[in-house]
C-alpha atoms as a PDB file:
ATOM      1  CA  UNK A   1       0.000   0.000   0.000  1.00  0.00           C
ATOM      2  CA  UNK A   2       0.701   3.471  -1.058  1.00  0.00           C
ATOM      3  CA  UNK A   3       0.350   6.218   1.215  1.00  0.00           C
ATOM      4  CA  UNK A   4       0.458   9.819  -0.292  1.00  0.00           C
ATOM      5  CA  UNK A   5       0.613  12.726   1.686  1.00  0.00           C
ATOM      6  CA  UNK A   6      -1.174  15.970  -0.548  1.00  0.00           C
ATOM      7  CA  UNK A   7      -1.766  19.241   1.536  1.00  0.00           C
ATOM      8  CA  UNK A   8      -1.633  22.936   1.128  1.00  0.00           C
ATOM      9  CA  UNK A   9       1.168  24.656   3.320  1.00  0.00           C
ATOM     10  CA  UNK A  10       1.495  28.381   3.879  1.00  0.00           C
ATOM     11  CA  UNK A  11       5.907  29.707   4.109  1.00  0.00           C
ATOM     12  CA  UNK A  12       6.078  29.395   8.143  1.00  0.00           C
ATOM     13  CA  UNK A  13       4.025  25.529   7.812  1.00  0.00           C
ATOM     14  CA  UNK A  14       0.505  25.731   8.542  1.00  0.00           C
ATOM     15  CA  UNK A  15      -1.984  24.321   7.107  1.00  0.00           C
ATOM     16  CA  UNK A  16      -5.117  25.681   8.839  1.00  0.00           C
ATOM     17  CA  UNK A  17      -6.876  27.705  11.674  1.00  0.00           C
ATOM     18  CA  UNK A  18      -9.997  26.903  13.879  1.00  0.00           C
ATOM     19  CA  UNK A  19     -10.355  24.006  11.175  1.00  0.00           C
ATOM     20  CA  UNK A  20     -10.320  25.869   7.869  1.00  0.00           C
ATOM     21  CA  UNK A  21      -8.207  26.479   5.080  1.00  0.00           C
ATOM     22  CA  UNK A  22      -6.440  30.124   5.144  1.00  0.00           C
ATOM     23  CA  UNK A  23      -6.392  30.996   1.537  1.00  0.00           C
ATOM     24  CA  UNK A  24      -8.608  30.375  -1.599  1.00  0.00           C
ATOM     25  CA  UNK A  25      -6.550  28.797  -4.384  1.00  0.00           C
ATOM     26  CA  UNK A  26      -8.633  27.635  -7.255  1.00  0.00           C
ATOM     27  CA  UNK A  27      -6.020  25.804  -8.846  1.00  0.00           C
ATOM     28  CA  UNK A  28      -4.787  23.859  -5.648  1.00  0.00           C
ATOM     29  CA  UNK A  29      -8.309  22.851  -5.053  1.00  0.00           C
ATOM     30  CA  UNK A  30      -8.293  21.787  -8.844  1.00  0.00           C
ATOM     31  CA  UNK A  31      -5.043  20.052  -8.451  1.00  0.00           C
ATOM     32  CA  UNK A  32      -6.295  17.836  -5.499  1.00  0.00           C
ATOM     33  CA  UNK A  33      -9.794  16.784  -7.316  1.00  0.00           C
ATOM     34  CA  UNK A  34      -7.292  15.786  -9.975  1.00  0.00           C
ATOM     35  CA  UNK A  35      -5.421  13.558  -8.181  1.00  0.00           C
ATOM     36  CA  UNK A  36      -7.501  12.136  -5.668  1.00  0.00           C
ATOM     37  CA  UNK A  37     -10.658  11.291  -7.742  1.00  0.00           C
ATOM     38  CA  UNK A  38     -11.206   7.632  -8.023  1.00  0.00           C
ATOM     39  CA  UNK A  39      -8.698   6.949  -5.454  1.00  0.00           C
ATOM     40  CA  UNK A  40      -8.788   6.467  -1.394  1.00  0.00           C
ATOM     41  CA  UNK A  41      -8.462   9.678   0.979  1.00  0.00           C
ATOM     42  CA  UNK A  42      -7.897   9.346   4.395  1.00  0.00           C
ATOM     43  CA  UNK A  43      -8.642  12.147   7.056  1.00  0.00           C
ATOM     44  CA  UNK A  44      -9.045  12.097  10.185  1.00  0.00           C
ATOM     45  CA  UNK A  45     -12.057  13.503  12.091  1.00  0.00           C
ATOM     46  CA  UNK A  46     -11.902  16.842  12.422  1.00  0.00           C
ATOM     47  CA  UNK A  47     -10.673  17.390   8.656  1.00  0.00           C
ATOM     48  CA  UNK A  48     -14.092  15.534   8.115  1.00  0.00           C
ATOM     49  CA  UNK A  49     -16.306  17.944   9.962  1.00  0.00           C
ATOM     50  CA  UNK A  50     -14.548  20.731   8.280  1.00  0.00           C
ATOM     51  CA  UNK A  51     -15.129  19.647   4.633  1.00  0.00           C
ATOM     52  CA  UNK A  52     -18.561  18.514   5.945  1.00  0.00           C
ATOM     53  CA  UNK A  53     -19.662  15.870   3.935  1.00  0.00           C
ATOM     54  CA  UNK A  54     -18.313  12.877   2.517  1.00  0.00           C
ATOM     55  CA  UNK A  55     -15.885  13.927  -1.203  1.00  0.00           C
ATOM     56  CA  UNK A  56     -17.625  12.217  -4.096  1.00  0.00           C
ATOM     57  CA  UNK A  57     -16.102   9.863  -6.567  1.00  0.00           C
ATOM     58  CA  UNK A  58     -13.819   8.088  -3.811  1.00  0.00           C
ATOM     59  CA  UNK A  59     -13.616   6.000  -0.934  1.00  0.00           C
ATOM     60  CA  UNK A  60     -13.386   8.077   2.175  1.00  0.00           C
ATOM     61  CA  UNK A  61     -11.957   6.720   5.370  1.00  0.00           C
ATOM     62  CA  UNK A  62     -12.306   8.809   8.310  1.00  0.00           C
ATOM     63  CA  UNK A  63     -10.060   8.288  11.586  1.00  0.00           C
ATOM     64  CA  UNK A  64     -11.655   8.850  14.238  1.00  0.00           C
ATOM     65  CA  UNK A  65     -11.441   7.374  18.276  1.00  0.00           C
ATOM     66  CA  UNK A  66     -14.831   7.745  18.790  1.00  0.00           C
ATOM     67  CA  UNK A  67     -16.240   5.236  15.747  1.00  0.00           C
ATOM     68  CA  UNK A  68     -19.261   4.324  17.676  1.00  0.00           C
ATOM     69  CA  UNK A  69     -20.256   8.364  16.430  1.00  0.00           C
ATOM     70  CA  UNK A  70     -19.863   7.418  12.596  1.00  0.00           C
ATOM     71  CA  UNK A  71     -21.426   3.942  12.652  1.00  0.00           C
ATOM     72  CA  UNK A  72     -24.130   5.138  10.312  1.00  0.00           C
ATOM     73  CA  UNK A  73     -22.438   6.205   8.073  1.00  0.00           C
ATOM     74  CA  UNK A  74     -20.757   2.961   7.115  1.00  0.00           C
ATOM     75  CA  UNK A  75     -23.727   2.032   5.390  1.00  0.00           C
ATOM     76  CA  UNK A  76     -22.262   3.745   2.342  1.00  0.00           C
ATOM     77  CA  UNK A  77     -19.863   2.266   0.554  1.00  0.00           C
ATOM     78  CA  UNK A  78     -17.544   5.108  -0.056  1.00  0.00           C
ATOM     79  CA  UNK A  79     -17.033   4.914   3.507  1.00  0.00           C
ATOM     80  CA  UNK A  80     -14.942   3.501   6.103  1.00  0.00           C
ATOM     81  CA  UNK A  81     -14.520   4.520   9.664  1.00  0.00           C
ATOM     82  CA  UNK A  82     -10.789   3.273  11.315  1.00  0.00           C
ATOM     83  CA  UNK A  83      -9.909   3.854  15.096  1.00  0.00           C
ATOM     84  CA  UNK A  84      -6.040   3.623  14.309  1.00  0.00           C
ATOM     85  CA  UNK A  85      -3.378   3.715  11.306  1.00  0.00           C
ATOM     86  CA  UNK A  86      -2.801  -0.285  12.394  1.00  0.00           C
ATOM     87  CA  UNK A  87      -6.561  -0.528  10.988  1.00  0.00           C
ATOM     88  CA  UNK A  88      -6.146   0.660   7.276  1.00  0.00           C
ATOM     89  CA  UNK A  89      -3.029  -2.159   6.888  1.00  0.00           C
ATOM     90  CA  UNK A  90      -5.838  -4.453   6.770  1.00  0.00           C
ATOM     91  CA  UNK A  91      -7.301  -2.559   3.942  1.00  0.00           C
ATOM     92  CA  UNK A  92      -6.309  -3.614   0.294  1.00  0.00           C
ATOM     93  CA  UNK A  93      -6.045  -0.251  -1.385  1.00  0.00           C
ATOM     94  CA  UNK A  94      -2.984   0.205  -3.525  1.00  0.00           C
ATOM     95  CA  UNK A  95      -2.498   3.938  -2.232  1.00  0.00           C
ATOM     96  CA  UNK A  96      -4.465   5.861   0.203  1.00  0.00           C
ATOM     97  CA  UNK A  97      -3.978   9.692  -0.179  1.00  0.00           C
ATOM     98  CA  UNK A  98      -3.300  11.289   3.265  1.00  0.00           C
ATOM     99  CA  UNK A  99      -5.733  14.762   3.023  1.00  0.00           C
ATOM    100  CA  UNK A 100      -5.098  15.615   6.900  1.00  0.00           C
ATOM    101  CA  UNK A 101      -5.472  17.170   9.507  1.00  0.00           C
ATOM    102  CA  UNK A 102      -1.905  17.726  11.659  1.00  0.00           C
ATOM    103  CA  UNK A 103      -2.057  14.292  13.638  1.00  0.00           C
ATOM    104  CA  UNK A 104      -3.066  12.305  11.195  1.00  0.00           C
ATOM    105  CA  UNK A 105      -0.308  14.243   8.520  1.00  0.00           C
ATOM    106  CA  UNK A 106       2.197  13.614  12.061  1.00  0.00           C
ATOM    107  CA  UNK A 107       0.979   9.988  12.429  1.00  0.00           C
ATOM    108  CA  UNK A 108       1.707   8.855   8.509  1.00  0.00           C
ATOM    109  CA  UNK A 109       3.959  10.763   7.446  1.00  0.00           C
ATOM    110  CA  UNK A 110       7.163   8.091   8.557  1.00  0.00           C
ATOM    111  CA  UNK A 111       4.863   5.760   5.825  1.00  0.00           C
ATOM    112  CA  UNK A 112       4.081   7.857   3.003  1.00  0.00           C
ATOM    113  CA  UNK A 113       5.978   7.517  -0.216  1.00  0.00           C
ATOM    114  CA  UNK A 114       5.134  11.014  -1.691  1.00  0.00           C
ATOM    115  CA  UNK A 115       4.203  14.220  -0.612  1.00  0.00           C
ATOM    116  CA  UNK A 116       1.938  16.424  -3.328  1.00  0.00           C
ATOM    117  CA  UNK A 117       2.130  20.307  -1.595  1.00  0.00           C
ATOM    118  CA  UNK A 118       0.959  23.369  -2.603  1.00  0.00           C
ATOM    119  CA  UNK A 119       3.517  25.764  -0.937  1.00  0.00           C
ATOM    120  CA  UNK A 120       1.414  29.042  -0.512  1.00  0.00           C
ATOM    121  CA  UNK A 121       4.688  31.578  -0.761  1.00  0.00           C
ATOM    122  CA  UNK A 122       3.064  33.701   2.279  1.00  0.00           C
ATOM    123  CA  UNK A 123       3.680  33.313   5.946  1.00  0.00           C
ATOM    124  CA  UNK A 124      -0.140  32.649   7.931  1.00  0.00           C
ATOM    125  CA  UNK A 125      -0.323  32.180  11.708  1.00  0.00           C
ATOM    126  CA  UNK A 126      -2.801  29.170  11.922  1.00  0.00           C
ATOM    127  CA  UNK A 127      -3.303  26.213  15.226  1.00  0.00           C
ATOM    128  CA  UNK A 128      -2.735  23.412  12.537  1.00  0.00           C
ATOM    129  CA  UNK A 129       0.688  22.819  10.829  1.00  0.00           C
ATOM    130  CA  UNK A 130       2.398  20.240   8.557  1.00  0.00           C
ATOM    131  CA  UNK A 131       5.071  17.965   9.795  1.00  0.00           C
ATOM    132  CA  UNK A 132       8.662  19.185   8.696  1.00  0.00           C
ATOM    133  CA  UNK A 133       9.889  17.148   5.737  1.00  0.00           C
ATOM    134  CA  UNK A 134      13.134  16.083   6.228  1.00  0.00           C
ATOM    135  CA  UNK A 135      15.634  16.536   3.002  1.00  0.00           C
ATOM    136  CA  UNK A 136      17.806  13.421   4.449  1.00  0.00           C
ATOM    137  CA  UNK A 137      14.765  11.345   3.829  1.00  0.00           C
ATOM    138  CA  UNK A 138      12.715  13.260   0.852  1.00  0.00           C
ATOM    139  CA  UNK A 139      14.109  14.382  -2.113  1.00  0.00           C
ATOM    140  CA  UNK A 140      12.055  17.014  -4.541  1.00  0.00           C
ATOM    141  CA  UNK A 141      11.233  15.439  -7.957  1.00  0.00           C
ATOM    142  CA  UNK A 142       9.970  18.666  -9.111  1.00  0.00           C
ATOM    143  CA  UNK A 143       8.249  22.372  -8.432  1.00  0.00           C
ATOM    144  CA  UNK A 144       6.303  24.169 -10.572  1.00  0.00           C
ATOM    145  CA  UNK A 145       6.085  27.880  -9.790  1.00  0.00           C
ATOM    146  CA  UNK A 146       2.732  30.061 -10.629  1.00  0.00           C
ATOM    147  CA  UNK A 147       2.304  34.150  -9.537  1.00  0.00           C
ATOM    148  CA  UNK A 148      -0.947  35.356  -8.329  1.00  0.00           C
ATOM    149  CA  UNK A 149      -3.267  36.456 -10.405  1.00  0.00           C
ATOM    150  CA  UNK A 150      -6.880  37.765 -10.412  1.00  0.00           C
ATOM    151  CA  UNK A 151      -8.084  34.335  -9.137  1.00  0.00           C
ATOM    152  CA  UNK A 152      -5.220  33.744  -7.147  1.00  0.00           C
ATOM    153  CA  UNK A 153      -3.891  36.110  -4.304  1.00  0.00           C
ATOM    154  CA  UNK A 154      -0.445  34.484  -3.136  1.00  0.00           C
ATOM    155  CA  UNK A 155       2.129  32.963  -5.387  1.00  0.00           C
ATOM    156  CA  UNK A 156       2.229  28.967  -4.787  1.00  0.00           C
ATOM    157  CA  UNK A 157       3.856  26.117  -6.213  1.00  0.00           C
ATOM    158  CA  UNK A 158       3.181  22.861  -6.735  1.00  0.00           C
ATOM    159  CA  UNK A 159       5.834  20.673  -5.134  1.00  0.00           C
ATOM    160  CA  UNK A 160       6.253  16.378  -5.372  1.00  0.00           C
ATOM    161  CA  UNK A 161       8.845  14.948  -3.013  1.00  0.00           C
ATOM    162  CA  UNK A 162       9.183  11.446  -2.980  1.00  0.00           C
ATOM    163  CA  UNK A 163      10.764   9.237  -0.082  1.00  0.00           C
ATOM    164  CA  UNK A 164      14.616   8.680  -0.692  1.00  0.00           C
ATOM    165  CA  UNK A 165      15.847   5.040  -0.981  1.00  0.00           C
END
């Protein structure tokens, strides 16, 4: 199994505030609906309530401690509710994309393969941030660098790291 880290990081490492993205990026959100459609996303609760429903066009697992509270919801079968990491080994998914939030980024990120990242080129001050990625163990396969523009207020890039042999 595959695991895939994708996120959107400000300069200074966060990722959000009181559970929301801090920027508008139509082309990150484009980017991510790309690459995760048809595929397996994994997030844990809280990235769950914030999105606030269940992403269409892929199987969602949501990690959560308190699975008794998602129970119904495993009558769909885009769904599946884990208590722990150990859970989705069990799974047979060739990759699982990693969508956040901050724990569950902290609790895979020693298993991912990849990282797809959005570097926002601005600094935010947020309560959620991305785990530091480590050049002795990742090594950048590429970045692709866009300027704002009307639809896009911050300069970003679109960064793939993959996990050093």
């Amino acid at each position: 199994m595959k695991f895939i880290l994708i996120a959107a990081v400000s300069k200074n490492g966060f990722i959000g505030k009181n559970n929301q993205l801090m920027w508008h990026l139509p082309n990150d959100l484009k980017r991510f609906k790309d690459l995760t459609t048809g595929e397996t996303v994994l997030m844990g609760r809280k990235t769950f309530d914030s999105i606030g429903k269940i992403l269409p066009e892929r199987r969602n697992i949501i990690l959560t401690r308190n699975k008794i509270n998602f129970l119904c919801l495993e009558n769909n079968k885009n769904i599946k509710i884990v208590s722990s990491i150990k859970e989705i080994k069990n799974l047979t998914y060739k990759k699982i994309f990693i969508i956040g939030g901050e724990k569950t980024y902290a609790s895979t990120i020693e298993k991912a393969q990849i990282i797809e990242l959005t570097l926002v080129h601005e600094k935010f001050h947020g309560d959620a941030k991305f785990p530091k990625i480590d050049p002795k163990k990742w090594k950048k396969i590429y970045e692709f660098i866009y300027e704002k523009d009307r639809h896009h207020l911050f300069n970003y890039s679109f960064i793939r790291f993959e996990r050093k042999k």
